[in-house]
PDB file of N, CA and C in Angstrom:
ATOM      1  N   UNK A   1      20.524 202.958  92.159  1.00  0.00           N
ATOM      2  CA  UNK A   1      21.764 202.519  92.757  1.00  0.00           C
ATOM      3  C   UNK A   1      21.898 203.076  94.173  1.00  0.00           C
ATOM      4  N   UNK A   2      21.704 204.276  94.182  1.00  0.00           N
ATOM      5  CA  UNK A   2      21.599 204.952  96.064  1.00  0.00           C
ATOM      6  C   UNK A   2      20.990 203.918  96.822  1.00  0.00           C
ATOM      7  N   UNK A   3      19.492 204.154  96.524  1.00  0.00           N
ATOM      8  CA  UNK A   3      18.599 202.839  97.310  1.00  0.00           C
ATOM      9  C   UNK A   3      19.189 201.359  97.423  1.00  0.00           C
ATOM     10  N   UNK A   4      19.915 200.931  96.867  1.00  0.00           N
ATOM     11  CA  UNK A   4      20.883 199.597  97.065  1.00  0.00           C
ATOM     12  C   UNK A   4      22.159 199.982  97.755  1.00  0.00           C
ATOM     13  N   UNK A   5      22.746 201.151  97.279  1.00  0.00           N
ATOM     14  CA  UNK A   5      24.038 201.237  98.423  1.00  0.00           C
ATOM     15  C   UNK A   5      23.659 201.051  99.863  1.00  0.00           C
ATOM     16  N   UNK A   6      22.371 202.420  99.897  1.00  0.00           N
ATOM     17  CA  UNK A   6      21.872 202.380 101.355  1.00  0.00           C
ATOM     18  C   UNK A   6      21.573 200.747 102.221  1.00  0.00           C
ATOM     19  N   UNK A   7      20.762 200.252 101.390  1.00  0.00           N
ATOM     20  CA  UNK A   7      20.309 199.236 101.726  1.00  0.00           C
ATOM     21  C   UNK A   7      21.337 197.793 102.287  1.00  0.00           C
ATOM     22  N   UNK A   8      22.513 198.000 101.354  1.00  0.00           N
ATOM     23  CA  UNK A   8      23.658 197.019 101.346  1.00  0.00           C
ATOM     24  C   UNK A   8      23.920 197.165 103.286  1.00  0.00           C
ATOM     25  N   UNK A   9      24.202 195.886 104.025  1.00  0.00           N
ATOM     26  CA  UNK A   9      24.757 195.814 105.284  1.00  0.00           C
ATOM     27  C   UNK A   9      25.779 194.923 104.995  1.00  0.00           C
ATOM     28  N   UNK A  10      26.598 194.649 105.976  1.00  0.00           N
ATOM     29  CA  UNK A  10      27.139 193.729 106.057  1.00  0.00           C
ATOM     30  C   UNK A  10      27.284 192.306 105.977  1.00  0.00           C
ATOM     31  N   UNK A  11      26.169 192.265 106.371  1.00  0.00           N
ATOM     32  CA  UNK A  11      25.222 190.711 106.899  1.00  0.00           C
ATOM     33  C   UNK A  11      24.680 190.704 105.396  1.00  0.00           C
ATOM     34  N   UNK A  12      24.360 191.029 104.900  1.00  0.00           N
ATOM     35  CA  UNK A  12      23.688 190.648 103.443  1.00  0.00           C
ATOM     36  C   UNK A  12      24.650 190.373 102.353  1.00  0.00           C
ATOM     37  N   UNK A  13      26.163 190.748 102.600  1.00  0.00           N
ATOM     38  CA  UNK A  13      26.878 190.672 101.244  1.00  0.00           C
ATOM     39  C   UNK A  13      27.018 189.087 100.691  1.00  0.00           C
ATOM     40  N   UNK A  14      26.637 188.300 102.345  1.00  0.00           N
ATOM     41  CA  UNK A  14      27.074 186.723 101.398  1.00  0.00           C
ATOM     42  C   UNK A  14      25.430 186.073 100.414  1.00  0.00           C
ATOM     43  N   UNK A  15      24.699 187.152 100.497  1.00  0.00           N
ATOM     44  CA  UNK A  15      22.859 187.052  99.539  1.00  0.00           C
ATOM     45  C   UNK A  15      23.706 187.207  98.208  1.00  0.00           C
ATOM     46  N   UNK A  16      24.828 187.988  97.734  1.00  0.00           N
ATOM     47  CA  UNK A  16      25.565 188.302  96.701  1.00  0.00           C
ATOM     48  C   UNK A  16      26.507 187.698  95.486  1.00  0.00           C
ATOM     49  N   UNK A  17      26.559 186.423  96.917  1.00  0.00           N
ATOM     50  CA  UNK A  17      27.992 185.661  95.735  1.00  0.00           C
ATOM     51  C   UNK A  17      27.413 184.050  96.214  1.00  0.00           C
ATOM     52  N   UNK A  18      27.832 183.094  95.361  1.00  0.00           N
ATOM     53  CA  UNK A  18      27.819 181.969  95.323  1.00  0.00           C
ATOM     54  C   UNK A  18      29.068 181.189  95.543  1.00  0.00           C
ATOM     55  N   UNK A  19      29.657 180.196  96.247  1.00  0.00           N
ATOM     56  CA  UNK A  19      31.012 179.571  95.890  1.00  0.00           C
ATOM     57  C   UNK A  19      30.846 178.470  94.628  1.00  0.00           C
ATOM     58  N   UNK A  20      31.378 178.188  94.442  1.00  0.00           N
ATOM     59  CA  UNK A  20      31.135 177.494  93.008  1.00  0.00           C
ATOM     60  C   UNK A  20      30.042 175.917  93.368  1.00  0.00           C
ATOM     61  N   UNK A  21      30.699 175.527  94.006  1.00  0.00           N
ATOM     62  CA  UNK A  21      29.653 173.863  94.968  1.00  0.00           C
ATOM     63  C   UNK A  21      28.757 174.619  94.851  1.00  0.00           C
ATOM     64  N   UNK A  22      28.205 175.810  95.371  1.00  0.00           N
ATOM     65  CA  UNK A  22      26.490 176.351  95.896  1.00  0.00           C
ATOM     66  C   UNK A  22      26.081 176.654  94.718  1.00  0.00           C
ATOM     67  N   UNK A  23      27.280 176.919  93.193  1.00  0.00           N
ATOM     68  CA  UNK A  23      26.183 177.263  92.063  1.00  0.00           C
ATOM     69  C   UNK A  23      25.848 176.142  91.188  1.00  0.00           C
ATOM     70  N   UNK A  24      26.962 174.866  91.408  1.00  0.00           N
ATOM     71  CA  UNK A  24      26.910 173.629  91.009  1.00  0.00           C
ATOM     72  C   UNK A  24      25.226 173.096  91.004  1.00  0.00           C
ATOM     73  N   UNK A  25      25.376 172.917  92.233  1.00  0.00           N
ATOM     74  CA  UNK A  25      23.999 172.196  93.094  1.00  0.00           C
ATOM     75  C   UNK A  25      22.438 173.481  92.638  1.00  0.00           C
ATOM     76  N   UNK A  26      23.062 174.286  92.858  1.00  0.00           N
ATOM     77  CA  UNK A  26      21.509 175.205  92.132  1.00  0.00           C
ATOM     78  C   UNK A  26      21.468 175.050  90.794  1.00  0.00           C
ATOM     79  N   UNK A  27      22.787 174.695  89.982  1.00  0.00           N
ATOM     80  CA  UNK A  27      21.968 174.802  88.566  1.00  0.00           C
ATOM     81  C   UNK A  27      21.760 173.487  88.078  1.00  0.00           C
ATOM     82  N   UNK A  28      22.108 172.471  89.116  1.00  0.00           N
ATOM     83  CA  UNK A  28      21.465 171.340  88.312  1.00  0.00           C
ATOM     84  C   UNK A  28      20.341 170.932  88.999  1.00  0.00           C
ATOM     85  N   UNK A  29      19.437 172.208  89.725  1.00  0.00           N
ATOM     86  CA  UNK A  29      18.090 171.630  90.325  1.00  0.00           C
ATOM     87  C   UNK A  29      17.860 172.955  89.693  1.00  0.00           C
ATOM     88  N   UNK A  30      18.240 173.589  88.512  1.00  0.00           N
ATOM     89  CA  UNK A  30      17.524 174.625  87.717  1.00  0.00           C
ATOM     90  C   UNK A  30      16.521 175.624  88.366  1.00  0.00           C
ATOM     91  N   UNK A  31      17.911 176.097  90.017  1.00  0.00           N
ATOM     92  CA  UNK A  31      17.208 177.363  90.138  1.00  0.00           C
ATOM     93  C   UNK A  31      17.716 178.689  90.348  1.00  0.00           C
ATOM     94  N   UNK A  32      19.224 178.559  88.738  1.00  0.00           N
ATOM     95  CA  UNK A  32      19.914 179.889  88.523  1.00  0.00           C
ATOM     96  C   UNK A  32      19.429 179.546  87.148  1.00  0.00           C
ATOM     97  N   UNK A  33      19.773 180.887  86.799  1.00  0.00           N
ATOM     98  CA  UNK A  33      20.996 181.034  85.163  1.00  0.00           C
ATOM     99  C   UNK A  33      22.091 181.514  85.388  1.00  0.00           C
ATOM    100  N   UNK A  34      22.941 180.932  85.052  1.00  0.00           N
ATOM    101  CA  UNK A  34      24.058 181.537  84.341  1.00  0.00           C
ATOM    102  C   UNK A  34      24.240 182.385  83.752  1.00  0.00           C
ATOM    103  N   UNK A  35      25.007 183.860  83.869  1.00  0.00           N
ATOM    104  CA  UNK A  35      25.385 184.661  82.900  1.00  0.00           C
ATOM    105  C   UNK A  35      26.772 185.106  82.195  1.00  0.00           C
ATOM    106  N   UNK A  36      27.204 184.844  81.531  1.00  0.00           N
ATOM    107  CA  UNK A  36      29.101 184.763  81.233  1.00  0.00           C
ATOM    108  C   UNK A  36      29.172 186.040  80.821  1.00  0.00           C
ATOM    109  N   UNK A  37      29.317 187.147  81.190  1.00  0.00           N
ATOM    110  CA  UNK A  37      29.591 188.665  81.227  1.00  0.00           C
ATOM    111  C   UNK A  37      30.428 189.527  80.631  1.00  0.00           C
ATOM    112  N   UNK A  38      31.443 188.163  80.191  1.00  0.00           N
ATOM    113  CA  UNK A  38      32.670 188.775  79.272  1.00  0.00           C
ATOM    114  C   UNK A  38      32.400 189.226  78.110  1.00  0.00           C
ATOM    115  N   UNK A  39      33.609 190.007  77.146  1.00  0.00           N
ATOM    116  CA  UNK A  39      33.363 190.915  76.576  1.00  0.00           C
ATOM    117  C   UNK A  39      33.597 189.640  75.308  1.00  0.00           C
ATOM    118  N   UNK A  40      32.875 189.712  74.295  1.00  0.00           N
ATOM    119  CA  UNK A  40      32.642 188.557  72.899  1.00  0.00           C
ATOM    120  C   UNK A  40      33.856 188.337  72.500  1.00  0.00           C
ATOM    121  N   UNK A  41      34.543 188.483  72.523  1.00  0.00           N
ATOM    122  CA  UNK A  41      36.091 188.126  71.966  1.00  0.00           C
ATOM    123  C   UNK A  41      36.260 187.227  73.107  1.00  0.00           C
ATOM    124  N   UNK A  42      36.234 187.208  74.101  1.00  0.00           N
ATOM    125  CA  UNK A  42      36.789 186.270  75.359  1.00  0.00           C
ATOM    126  C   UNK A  42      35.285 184.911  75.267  1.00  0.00           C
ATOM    127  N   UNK A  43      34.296 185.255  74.980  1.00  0.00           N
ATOM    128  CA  UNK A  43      34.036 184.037  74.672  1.00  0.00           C
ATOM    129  C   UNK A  43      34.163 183.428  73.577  1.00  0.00           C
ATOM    130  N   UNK A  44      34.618 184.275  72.636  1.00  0.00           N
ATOM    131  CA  UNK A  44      34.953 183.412  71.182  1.00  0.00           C
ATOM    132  C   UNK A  44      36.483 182.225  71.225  1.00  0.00           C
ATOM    133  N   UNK A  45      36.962 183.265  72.706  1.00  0.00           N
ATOM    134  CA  UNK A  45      38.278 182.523  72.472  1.00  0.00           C
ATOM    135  C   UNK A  45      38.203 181.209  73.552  1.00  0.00           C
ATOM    136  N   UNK A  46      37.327 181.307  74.544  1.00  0.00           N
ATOM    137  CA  UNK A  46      37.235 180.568  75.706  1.00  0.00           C
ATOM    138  C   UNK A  46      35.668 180.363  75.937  1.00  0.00           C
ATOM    139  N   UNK A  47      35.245 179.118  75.633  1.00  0.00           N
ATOM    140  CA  UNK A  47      33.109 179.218  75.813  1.00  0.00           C
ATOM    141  C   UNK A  47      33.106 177.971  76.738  1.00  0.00           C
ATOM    142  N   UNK A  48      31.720 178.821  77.134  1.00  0.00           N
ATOM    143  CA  UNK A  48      31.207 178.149  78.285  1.00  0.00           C
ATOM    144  C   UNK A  48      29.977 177.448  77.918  1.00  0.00           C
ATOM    145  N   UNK A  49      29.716 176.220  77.727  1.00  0.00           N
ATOM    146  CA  UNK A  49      28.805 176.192  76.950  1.00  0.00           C
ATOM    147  C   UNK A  49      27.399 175.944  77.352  1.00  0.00           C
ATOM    148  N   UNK A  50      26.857 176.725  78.174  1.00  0.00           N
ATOM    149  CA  UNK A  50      25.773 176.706  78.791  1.00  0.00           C
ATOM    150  C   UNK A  50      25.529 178.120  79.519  1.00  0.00           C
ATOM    151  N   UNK A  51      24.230 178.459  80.125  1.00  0.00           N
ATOM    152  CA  UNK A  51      23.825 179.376  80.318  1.00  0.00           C
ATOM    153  C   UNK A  51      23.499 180.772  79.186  1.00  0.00           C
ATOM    154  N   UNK A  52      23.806 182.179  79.658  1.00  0.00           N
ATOM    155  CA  UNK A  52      23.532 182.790  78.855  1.00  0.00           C
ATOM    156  C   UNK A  52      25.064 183.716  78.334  1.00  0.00           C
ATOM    157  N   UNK A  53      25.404 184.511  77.258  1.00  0.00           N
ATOM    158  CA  UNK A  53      26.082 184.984  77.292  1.00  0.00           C
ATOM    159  C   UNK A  53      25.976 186.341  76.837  1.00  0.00           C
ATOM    160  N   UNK A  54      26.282 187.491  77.650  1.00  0.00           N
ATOM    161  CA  UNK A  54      25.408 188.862  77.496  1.00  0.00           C
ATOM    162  C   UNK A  54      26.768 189.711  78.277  1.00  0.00           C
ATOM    163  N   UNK A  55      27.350 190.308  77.378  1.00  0.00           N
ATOM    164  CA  UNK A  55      29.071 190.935  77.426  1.00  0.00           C
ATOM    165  C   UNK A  55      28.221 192.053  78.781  1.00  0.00           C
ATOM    166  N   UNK A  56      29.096 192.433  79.598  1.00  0.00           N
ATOM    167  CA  UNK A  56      28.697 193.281  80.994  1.00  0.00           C
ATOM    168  C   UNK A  56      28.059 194.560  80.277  1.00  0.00           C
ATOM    169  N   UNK A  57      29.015 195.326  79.542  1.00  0.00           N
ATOM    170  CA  UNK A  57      28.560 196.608  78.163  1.00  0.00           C
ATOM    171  C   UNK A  57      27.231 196.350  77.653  1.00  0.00           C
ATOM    172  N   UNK A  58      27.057 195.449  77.700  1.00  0.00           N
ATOM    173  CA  UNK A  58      25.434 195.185  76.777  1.00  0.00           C
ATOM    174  C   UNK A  58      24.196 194.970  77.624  1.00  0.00           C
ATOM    175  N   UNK A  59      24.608 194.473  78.955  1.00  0.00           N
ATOM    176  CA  UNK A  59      23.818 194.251  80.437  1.00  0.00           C
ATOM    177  C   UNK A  59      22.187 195.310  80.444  1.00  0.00           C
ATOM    178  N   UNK A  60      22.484 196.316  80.220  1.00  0.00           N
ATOM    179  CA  UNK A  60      21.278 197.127  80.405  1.00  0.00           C
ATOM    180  C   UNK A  60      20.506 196.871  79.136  1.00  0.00           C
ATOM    181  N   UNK A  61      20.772 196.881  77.977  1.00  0.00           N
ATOM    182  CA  UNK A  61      19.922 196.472  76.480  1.00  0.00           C
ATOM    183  C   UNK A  61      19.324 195.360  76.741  1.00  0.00           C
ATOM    184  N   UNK A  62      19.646 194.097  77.247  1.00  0.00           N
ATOM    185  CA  UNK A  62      19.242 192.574  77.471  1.00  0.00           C
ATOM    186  C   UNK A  62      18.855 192.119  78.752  1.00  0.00           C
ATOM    187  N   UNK A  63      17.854 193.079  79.876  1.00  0.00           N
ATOM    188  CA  UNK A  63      17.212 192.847  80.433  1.00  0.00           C
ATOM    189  C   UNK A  63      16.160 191.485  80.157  1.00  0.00           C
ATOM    190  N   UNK A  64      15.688 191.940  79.373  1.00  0.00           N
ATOM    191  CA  UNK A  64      14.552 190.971  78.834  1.00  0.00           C
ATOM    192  C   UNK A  64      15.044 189.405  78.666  1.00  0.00           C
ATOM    193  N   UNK A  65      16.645 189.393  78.588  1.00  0.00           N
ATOM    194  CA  UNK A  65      16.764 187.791  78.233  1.00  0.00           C
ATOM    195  C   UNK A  65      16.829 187.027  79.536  1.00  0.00           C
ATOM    196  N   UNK A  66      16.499 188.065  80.476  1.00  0.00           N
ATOM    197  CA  UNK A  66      16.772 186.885  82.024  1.00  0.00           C
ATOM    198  C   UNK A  66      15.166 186.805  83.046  1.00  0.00           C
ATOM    199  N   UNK A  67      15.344 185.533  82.815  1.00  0.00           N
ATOM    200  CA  UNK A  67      14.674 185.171  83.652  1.00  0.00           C
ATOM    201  C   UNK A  67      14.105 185.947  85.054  1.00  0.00           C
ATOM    202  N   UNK A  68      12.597 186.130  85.374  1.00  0.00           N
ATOM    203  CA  UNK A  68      12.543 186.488  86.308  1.00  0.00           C
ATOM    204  C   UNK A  68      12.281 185.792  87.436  1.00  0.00           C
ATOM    205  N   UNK A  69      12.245 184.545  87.597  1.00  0.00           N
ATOM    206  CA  UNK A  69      11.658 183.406  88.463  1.00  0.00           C
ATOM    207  C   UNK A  69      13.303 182.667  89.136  1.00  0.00           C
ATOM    208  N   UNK A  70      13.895 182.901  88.662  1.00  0.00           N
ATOM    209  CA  UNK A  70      15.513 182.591  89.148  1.00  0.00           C
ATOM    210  C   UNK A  70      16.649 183.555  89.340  1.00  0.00           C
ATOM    211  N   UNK A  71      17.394 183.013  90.218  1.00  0.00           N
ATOM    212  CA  UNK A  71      18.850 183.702  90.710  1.00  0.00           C
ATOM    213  C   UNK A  71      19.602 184.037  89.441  1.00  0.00           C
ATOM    214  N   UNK A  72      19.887 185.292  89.525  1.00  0.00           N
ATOM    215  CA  UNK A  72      20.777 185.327  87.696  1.00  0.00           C
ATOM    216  C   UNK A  72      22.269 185.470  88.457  1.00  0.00           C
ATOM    217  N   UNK A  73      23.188 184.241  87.771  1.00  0.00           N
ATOM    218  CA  UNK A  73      24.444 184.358  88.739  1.00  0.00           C
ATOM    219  C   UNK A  73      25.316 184.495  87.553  1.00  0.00           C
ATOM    220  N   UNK A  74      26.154 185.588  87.995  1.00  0.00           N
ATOM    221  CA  UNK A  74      27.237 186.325  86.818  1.00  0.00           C
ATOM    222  C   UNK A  74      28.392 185.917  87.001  1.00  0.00           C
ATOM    223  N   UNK A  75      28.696 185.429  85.974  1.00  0.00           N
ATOM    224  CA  UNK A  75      30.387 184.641  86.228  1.00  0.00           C
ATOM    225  C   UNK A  75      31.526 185.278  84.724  1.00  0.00           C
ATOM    226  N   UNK A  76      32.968 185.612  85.308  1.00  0.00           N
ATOM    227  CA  UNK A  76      33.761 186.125  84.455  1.00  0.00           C
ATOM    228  C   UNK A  76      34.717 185.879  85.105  1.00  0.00           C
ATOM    229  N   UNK A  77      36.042 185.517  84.254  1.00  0.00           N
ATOM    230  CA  UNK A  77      37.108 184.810  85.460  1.00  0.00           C
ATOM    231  C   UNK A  77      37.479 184.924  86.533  1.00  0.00           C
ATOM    232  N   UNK A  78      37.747 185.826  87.405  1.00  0.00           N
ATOM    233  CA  UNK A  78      38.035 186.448  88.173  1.00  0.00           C
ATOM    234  C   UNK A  78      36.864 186.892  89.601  1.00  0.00           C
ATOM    235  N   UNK A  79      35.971 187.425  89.094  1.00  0.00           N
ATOM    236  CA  UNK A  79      34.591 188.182  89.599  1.00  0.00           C
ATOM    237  C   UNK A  79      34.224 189.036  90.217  1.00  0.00           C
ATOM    238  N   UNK A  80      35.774 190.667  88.878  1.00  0.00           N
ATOM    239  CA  UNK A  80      35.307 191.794  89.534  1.00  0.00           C
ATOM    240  C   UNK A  80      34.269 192.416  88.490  1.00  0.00           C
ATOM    241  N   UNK A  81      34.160 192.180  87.195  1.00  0.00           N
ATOM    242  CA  UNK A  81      33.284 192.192  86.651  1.00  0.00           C
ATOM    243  C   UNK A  81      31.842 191.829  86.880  1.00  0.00           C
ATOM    244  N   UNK A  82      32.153 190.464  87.254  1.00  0.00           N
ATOM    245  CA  UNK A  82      30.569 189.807  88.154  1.00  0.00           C
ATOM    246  C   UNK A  82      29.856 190.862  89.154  1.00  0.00           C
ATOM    247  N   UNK A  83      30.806 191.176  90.154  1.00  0.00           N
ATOM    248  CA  UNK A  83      30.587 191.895  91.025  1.00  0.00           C
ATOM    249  C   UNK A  83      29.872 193.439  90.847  1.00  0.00           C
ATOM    250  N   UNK A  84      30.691 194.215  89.392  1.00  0.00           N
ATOM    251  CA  UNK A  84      29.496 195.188  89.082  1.00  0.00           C
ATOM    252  C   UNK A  84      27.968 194.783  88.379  1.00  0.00           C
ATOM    253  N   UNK A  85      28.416 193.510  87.784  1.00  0.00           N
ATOM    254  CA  UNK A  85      27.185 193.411  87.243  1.00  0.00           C
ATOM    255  C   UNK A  85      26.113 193.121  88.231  1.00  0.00           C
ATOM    256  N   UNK A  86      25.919 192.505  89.275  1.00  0.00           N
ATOM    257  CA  UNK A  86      25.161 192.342  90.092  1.00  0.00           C
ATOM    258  C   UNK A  86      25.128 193.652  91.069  1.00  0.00           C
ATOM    259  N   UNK A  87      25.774 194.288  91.505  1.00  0.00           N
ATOM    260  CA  UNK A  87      25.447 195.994  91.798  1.00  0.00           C
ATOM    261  C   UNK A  87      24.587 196.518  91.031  1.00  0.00           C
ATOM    262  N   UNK A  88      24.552 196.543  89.664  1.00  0.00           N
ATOM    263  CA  UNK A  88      23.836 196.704  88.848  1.00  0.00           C
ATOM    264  C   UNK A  88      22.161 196.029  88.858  1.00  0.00           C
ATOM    265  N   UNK A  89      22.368 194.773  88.230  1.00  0.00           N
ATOM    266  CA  UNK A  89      21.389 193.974  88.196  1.00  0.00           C
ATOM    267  C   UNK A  89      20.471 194.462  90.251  1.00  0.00           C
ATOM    268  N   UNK A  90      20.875 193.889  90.738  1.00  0.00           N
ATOM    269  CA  UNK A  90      20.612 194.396  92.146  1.00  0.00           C
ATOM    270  C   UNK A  90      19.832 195.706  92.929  1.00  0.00           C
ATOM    271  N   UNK A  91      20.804 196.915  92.142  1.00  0.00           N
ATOM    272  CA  UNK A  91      19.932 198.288  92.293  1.00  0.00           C
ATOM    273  C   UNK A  91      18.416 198.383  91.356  1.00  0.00           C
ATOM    274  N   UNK A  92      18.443 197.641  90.500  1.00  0.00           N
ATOM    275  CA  UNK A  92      17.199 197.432  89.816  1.00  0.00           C
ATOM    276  C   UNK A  92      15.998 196.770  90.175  1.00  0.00           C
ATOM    277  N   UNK A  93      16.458 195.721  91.067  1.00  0.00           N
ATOM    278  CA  UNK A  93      15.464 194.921  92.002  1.00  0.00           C
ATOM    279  C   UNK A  93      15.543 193.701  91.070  1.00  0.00           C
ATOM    280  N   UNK A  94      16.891 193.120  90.581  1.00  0.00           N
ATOM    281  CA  UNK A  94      17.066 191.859  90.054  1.00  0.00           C
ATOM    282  C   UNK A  94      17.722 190.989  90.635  1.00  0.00           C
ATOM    283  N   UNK A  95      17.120 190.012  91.108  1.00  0.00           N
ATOM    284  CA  UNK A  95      17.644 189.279  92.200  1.00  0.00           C
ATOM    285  C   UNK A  95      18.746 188.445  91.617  1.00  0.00           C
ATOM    286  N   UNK A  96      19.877 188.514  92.095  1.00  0.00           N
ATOM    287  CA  UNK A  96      21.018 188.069  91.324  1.00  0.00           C
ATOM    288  C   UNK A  96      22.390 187.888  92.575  1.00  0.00           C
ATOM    289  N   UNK A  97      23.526 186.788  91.884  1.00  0.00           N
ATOM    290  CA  UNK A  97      24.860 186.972  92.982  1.00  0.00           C
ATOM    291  C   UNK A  97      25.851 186.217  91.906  1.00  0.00           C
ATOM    292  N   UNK A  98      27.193 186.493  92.132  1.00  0.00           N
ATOM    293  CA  UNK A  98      27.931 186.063  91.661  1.00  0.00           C
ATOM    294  C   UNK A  98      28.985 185.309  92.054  1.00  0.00           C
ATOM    295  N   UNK A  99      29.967 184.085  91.068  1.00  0.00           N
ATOM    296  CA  UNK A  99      30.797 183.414  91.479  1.00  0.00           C
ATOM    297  C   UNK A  99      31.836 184.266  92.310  1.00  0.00           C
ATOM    298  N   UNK A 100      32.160 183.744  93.594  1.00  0.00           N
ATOM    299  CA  UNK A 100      32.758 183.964  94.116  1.00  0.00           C
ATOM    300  C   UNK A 100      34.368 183.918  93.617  1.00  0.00           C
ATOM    301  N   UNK A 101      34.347 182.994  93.344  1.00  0.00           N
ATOM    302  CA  UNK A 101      36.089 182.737  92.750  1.00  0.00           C
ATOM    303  C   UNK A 101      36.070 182.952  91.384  1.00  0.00           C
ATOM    304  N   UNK A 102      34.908 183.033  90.571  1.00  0.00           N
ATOM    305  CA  UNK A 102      35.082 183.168  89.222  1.00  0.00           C
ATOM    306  C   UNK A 102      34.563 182.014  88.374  1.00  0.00           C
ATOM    307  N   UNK A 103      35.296 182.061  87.068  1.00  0.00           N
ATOM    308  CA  UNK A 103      35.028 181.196  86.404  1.00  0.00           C
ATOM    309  C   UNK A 103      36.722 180.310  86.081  1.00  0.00           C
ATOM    310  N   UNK A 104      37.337 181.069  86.567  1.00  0.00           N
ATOM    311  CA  UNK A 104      38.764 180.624  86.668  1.00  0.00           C
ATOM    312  C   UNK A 104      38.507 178.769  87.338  1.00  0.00           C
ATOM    313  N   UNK A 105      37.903 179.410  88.715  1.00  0.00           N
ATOM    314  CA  UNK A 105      37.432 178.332  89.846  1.00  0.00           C
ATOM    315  C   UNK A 105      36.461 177.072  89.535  1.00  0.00           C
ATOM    316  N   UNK A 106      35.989 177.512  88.972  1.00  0.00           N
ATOM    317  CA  UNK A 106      34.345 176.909  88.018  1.00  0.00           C
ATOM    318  C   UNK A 106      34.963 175.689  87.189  1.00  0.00           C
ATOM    319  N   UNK A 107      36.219 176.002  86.476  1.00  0.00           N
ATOM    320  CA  UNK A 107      36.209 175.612  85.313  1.00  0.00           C
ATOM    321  C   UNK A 107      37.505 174.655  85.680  1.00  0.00           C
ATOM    322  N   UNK A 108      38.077 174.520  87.184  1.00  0.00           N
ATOM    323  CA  UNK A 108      39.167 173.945  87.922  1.00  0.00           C
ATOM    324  C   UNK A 108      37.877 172.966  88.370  1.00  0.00           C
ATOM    325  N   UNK A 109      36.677 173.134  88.929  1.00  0.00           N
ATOM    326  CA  UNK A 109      36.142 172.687  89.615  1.00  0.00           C
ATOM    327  C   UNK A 109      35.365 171.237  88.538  1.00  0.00           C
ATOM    328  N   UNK A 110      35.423 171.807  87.182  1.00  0.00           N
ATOM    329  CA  UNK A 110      34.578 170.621  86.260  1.00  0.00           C
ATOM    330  C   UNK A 110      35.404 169.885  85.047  1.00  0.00           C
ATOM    331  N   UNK A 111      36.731 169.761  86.038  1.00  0.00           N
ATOM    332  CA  UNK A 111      37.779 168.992  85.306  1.00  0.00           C
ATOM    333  C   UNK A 111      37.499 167.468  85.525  1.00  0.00           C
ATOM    334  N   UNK A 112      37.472 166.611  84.373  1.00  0.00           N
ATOM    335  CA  UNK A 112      37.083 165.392  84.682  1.00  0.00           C
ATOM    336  C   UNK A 112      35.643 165.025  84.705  1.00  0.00           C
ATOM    337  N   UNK A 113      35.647 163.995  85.509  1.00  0.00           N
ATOM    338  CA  UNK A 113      34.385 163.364  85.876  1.00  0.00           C
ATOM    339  C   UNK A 113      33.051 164.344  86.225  1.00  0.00           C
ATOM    340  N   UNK A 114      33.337 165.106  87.133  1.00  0.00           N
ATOM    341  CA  UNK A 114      32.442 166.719  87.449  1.00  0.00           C
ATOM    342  C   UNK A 114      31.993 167.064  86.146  1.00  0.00           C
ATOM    343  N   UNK A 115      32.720 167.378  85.271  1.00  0.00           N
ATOM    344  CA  UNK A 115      32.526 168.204  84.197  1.00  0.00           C
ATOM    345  C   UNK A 115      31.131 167.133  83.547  1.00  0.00           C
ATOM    346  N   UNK A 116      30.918 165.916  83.646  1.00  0.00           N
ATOM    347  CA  UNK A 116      29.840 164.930  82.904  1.00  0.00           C
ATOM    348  C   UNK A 116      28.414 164.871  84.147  1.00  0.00           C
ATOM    349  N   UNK A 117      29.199 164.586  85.121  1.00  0.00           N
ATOM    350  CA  UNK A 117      28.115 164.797  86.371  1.00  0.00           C
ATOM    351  C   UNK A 117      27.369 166.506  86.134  1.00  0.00           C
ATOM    352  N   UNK A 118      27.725 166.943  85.847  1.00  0.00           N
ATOM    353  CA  UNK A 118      27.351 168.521  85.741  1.00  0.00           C
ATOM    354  C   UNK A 118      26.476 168.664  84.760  1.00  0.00           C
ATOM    355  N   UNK A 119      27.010 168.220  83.257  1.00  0.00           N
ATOM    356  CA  UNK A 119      26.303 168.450  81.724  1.00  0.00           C
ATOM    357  C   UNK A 119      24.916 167.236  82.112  1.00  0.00           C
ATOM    358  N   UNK A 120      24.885 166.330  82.709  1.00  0.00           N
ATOM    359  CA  UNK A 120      23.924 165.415  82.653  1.00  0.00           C
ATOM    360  C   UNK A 120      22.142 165.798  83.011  1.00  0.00           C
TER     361      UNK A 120
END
């Protein structure tokens, strides 16, 4: 984690986050995953039904389920959660960024017609 604080500039924080359009368009040319970060009760009550789902608490045990050939982009409503997880993921040398607005935003964004253009 030092070696990534150090490393963090200014100019690099937007390598970090995605706006939701920029994660749209990468995951339907399949070159993220998805990670839904929340804690299992919040996806039992609210699912996303795609990508991966790996509660932030469990993040270090389930290395192994992510991909190393793609962007691992962490989404949880909000995305201050996202935001440690990719500090995390990141100081490790896992190339990763998260929704900017969340999944709050995400899920405003695939109301309707989007939402079929998207699953297709």
């Amino acid at each position: 984690m030092k070696n990534f604080i150090k490393q963090l500039k200014p100019n690099k924080m937007p390598e970090l986050m995605l706006r939701t359009d920029e994660f749209i368009e990468a995951y339907k040319t399949d070159k993220v995953v998805f990670v839904d970060i929340r804690a299992k009760f919040e996806t039992d009550l609210w699912a996303m039904n795609f990508g991966l789902k790996i509660p932030l608490d469990s993040l270090p045990e389930n290395l192994d389920k992510l991909p190393k050939d793609k962007l691992i982009v962490c989404g949880c409503p909000k995305a201050d959660r996202s935001i440690i997880a990719v500090a995390y993921l990141s100081s490790i040398g896992i190339r990763s960024a998260y929704l900017k607005d969340g999944m709050l935003d995400l899920t405003r964004y695939l109301i309707g017609g989007k939402a079929k253009k998207f699953y297709e």
